[in-house]
Protein backbone atom coordinates (compact mmCIF):
# COMPACT_ATOMS: atom_id res chain seq x y z
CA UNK A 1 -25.51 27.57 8.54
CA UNK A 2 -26.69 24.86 10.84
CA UNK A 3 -26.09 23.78 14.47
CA UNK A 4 -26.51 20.48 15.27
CA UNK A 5 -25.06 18.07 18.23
CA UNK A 6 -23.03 20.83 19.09
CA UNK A 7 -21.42 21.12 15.94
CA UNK A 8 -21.74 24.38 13.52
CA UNK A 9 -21.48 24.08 10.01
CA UNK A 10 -20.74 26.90 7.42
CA UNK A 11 -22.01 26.26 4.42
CA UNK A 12 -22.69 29.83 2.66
CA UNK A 13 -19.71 30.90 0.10
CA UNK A 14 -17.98 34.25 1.60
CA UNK A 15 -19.97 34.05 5.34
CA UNK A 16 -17.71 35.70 8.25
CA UNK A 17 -17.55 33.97 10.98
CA UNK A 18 -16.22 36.08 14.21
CA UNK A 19 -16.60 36.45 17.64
CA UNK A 20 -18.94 38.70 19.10
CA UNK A 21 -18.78 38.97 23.32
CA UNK A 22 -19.41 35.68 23.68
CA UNK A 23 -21.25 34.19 20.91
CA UNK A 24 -19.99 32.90 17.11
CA UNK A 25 -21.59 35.44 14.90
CA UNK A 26 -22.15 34.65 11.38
CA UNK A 27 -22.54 37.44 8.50
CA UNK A 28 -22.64 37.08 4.56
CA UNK A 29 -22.21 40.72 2.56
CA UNK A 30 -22.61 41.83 6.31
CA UNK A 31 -25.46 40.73 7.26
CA UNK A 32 -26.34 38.87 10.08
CA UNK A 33 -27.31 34.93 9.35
CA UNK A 34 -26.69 33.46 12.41
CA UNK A 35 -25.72 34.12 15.99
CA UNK A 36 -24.74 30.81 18.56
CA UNK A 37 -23.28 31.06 22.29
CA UNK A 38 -20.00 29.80 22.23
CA UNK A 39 -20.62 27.83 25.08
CA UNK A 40 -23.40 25.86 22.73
CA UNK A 41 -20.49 24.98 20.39
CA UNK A 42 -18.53 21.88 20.39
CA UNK A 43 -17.02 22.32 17.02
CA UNK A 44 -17.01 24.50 13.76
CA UNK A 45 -16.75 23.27 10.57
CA UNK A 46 -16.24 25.40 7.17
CA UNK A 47 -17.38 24.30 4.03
CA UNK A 48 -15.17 26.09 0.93
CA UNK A 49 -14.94 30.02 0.81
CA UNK A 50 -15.52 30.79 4.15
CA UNK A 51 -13.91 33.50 5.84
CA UNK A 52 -13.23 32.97 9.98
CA UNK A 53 -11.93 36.17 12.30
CA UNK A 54 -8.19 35.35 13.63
CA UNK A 55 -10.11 36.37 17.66
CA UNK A 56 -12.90 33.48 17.09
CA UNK A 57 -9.51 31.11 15.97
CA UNK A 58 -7.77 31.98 18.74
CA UNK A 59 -10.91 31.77 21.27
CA UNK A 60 -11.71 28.32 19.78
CA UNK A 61 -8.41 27.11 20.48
CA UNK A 62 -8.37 28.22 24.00
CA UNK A 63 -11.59 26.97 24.78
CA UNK A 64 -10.32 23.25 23.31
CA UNK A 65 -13.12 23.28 20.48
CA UNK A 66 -11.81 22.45 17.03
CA UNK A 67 -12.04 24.17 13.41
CA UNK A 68 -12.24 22.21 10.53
CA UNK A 69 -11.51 23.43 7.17
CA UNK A 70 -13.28 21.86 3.86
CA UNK A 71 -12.97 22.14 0.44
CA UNK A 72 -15.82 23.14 -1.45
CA UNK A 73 -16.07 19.42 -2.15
CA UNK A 74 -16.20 18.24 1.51
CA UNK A 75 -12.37 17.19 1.29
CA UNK A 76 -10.84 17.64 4.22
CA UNK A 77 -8.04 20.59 4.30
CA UNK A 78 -7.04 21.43 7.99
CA UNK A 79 -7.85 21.75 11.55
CA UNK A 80 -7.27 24.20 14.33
CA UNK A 81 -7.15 22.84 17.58
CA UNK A 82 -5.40 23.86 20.59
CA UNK A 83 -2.43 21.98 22.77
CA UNK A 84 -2.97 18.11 22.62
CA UNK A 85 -4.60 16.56 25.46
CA UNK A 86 -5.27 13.42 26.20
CA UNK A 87 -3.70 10.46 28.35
CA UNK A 88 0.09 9.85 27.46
CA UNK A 89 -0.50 6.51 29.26
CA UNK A 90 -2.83 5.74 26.91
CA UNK A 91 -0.71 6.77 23.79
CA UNK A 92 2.35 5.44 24.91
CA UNK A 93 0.68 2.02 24.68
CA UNK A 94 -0.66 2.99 21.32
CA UNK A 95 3.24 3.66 19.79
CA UNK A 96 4.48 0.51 21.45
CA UNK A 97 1.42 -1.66 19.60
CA UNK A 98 1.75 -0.38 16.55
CA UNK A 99 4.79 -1.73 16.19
CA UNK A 100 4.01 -5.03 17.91
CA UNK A 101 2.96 -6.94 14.10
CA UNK A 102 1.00 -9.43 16.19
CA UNK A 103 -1.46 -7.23 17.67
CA UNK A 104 -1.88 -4.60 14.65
CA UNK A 105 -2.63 -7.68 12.51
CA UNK A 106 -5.52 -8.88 15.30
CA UNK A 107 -6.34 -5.52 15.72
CA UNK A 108 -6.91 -4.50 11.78
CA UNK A 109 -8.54 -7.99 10.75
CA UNK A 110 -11.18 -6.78 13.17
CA UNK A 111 -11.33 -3.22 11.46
CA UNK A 112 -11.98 -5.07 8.13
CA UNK A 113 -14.60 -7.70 9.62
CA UNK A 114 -16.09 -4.86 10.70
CA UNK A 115 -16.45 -3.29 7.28
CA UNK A 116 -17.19 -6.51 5.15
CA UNK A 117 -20.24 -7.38 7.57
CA UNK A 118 -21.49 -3.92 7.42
CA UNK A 119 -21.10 -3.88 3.53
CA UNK A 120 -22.59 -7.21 3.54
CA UNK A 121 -25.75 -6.55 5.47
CA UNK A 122 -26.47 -3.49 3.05
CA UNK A 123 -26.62 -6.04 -0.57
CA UNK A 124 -28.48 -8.21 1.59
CA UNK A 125 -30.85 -5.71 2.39
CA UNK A 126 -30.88 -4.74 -0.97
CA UNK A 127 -30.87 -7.96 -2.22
CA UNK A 128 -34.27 -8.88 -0.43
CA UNK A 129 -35.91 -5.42 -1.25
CA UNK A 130 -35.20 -5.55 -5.25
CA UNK A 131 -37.87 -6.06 -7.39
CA UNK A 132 -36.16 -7.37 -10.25
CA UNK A 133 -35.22 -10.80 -9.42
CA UNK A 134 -32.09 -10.83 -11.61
CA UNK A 135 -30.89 -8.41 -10.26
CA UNK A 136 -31.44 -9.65 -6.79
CA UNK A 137 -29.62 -13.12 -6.87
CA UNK A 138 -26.63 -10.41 -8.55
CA UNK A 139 -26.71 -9.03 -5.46
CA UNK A 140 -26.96 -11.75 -3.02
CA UNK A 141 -23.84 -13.16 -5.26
CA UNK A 142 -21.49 -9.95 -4.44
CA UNK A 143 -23.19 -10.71 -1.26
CA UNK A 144 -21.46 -13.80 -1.18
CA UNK A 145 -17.94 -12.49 -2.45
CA UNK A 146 -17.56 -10.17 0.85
CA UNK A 147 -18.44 -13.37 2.92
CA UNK A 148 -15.28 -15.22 1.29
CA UNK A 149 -13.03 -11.93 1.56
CA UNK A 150 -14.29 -12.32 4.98
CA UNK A 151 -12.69 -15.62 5.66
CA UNK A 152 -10.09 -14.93 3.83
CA UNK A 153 -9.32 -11.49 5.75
CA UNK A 154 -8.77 -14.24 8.76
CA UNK A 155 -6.32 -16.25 7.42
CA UNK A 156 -4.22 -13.14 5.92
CA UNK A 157 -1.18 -13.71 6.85
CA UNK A 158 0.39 -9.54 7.40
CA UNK A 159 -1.17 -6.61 7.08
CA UNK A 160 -0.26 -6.54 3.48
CA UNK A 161 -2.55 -9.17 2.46
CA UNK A 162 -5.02 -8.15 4.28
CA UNK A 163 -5.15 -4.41 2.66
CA UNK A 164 -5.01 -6.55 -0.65
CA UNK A 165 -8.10 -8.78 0.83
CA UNK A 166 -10.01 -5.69 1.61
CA UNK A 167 -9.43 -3.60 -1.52
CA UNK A 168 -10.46 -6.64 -3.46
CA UNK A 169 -13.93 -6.92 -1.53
CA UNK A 170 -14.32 -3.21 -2.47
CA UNK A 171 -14.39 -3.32 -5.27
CA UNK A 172 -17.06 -6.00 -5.57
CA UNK A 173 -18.70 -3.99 -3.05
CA UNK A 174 -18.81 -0.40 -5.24
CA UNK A 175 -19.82 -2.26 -8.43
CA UNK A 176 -22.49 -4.09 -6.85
CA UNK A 177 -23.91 -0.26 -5.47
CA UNK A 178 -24.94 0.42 -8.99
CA UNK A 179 -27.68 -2.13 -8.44
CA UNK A 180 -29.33 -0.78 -5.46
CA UNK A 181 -29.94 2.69 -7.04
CA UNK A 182 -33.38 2.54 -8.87
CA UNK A 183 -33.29 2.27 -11.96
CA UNK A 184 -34.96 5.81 -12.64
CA UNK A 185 -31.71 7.20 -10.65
CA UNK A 186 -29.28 5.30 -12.83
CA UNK A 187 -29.03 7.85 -15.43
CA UNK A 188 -27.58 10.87 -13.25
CA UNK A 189 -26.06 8.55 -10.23
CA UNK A 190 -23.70 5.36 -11.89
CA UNK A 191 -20.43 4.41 -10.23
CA UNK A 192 -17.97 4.00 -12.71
CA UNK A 193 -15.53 2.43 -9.68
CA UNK A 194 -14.76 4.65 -6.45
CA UNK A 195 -12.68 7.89 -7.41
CA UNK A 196 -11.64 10.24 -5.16
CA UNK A 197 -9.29 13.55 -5.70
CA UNK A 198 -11.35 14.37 -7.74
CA UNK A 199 -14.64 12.51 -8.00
CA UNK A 200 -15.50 11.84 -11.67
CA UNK A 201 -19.40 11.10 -10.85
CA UNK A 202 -22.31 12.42 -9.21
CA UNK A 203 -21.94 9.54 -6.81
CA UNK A 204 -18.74 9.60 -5.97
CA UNK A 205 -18.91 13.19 -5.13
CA UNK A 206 -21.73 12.64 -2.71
CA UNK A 207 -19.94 9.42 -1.08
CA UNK A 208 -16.61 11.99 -0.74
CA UNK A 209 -18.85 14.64 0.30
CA UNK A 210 -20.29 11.87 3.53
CA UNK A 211 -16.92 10.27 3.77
CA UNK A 212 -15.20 13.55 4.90
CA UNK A 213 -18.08 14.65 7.51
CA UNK A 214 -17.86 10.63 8.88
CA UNK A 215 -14.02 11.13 9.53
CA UNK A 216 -14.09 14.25 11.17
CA UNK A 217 -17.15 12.23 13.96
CA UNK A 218 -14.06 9.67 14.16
CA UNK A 219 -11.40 11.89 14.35
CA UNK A 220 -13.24 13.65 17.06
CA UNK A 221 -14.40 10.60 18.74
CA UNK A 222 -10.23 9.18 19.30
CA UNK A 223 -9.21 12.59 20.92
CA UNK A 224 -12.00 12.27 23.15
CA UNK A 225 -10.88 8.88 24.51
CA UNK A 226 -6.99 10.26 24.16
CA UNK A 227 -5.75 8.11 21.60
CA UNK A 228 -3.97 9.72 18.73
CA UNK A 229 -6.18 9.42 15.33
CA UNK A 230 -2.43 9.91 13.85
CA UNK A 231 -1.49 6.43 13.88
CA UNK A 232 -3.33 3.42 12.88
CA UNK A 233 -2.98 -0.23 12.40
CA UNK A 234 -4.90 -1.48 9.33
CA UNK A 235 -4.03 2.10 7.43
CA UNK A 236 -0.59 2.76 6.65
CA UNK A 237 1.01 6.12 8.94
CA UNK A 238 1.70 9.15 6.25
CA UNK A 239 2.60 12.57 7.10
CA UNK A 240 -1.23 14.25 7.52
CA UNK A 241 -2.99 11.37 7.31
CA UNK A 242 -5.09 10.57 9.86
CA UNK A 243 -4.50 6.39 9.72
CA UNK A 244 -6.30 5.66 13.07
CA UNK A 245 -9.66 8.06 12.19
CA UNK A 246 -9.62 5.89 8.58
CA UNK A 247 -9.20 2.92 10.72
CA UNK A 248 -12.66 3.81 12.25
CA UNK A 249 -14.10 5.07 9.71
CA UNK A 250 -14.23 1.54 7.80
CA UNK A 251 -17.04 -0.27 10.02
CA UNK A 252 -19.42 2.94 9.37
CA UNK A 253 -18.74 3.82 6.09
CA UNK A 254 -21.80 1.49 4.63
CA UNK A 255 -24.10 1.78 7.28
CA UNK A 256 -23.60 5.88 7.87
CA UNK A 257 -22.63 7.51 4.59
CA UNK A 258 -23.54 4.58 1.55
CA UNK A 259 -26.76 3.87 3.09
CA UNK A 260 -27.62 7.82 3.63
CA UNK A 261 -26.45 8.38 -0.52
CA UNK A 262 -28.57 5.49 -1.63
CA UNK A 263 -31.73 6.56 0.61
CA UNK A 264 -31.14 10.54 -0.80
CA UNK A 265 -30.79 9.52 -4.54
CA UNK A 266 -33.56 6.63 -4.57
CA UNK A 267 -36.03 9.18 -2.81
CA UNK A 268 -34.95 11.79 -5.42
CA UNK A 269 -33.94 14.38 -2.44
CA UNK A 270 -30.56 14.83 -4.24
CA UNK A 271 -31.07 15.21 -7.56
CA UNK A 272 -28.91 15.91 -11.14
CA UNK A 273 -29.15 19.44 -10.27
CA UNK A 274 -27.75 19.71 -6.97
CA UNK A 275 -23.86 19.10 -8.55
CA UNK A 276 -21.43 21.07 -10.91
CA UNK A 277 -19.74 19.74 -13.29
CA UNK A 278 -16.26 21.23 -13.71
CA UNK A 279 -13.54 21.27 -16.46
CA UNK A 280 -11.61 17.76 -16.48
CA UNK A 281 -14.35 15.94 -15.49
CA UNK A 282 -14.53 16.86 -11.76
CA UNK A 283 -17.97 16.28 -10.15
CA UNK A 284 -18.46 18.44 -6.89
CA UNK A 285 -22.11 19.11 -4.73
CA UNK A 286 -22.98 22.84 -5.50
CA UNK A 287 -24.69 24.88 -2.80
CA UNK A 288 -28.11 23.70 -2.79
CA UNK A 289 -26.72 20.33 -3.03
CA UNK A 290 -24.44 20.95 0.08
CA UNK A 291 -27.18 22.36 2.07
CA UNK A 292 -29.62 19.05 1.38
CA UNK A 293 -26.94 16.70 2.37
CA UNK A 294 -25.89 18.40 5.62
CA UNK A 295 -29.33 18.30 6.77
CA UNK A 296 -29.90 14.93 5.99
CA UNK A 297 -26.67 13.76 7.55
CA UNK A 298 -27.71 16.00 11.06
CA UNK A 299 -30.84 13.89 10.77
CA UNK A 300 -29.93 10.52 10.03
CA UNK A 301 -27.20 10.72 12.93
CA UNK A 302 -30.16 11.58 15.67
CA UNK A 303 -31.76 7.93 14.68
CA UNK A 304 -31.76 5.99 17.47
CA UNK A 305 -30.38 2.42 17.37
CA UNK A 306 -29.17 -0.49 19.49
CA UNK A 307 -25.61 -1.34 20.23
CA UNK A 308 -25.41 -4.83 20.83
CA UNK A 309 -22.09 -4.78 23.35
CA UNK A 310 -23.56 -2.19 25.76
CA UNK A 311 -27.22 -3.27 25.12
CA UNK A 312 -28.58 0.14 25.08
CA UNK A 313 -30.17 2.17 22.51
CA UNK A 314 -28.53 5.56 21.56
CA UNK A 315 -28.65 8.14 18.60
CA UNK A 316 -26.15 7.35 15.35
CA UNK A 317 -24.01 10.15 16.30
CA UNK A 318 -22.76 7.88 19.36
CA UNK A 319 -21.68 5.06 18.10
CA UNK A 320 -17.75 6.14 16.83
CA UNK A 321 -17.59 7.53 20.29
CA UNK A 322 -18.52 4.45 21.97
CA UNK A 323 -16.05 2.39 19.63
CA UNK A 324 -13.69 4.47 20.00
CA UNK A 325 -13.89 3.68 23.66
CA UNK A 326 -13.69 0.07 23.07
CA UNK A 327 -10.68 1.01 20.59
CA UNK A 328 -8.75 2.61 24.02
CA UNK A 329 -9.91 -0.26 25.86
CA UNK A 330 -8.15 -2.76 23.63
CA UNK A 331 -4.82 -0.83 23.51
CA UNK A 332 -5.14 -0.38 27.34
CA UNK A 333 -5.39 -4.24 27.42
CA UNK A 334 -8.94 -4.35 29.12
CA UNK A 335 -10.46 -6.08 26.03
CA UNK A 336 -8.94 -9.17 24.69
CA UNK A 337 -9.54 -7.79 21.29
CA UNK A 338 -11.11 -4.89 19.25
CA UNK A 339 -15.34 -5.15 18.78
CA UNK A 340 -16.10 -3.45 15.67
CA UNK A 341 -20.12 -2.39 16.04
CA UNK A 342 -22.00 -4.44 13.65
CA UNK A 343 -25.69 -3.30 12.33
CA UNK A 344 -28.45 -5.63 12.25
């Protein structure tokens, strides 16, 4: 169990979590691991085989703080929140642009500029720091590919071409991630392409693993700023998908959750070990593993960066609430056009 930026996470398989006058009290095989004010608590979020009291559901609901439900595997299940707030203003706008095939377009093509400079900056990175030079110029040549899918994502003509554009850069993008592990990590943690539902490698599991605790920070960021993370522009709507959370997602997938897997396996924190490998090829975190990764993630998000639009430095966790600010601000019509946040 962990609390951190007001946000608890239950990790342990078969903890109870329940209320107790006033506080979120945690037991495994009854007893006590953890006890938090529930005025402390933004959010909770459950981790597999976790029990949760129908009174702490209910008071969670009524206070407005959420409850998110994860696999085992960090996929994303459900959440419990109370009756929608937010300003129907604000939303209204958002349903009459999402429909407007100008403005999505604008709007997406900044979503994916986002994400191709962010990927970009992370080959470079790993481009300069690589000590086999081969490997390197490899690098600075996928590199190279995402700064093409970049121009190209501006002259896509619809949305479909530009989900083609993106997907295409992707893939470069995942294949060229094999080279930025160290070679002494290569054994355990090779991407064999992204796979999801299930993951089929150690690294994929541990990207799915980030990828899910990233979207619920986005997801949470939108309903703070009252748009709905329902509907999107770049990502297509589905029933339960959350298009306009994905939408965020993209600009901090690299620079959050890749860059956090590649620091954890090259350091050898996260090791073979900390995985299961399950019939059917499956590849999941196991306990331990869980535990390392939720830590690290609490820590990396209290680094403290610059934002170049608001010139101010503030902690990692910020930044999908401050673009999703900028997001409102763009459907409200006070920005010209979306600002993705761009690392240096």
């Amino acid at each position: 169990m962990q609390t951190v930026l007001n946000t608890l996470y239950i990790m342990t398989p078969n903890a109870y979590a329940h209320l107790e006058n006033g506080t979120v009290r945690v037991d495994v095989h009854r007893d006590k691991k953890l006890q938090v004010p529930l005025h402390h608590i933004g959010s909770v979020v459950t981790l597999g085989n976790v029990m949760v009291s129908p009174a702490l559901m209910h008071r969670l609901a009524e206070d407005g703080k959420s409850l998110v439900l994860l696999d085992d595997t960090g996929r994303f299940k459900a959440r419990l929140e109370g009756p929608v707030s937010g300003n129907i203003l604000l939303r209204r706008a958002q349903y009459r642009l999402a429909s407007d095939a100008p403005f999505a377009l604008e709007f997406a093509r900044a979503v994916v500029a986002g994400k191709l400079k962010n990927s970009r900056s992370v080959l470079l990175r790993a481009a300069r720091e690589s000590a086999d030079s081969q490997e390197s110029q490899t690098l600075a040549r996928a590199a190279d590919n995402l700064a093409a899918s970049l121009r190209a994502a501006r002259d896509a003509p619809d949305l479909d071409a530009l989900r083609g554009v993106e997907g295409e850069a992707a893939r470069g993008y995942f294949a060229a991630l094999n080279l930025v592990v160290k070679p002494r990590a290569r054994e355990h943690f090779t991407l064999d392409g992204r796979t999801r539902r299930p993951p089929r490698d150690r690294f994929n599991a541990l990207l799915s693993f980030l990828y899910a605790m990233l979207m619920n920070d986005c997801r949470s960021a939108l309903e703070s700023v009252g748009l709905d993370p329902q509907l999107g522009f770049l990502h297509a709507v589905r029933p339960g998908r959350a298009a306009l959370a994905l939408d965020l997602q993209e600009e901090f997938r690299s620079i959050l959750a890749d860059r956090l897997a590649l620091t954890l396996v090259n350091r050898g924190q996260v090791t073979a070990d900390d995985f299961d490998l399950r019939e059917g090829g499956a590849v999941s975190l196991n306990d331990k593993g869980r535990r390392k990764v939720v830590t690290a993630w609490q820590e990396r998000k209290q680094e403290e960066v610059s934002h170049p639009l608001t010139d101010s430095r503030m902690p990692l966790a910020l930044l999908p609430y401050v673009q999703a600010r900028f997001m409102a601000r763009t459907v409200r019509g006070d920005m010209d056009s979306y600002l993705p946040y761009l690392a240096k």
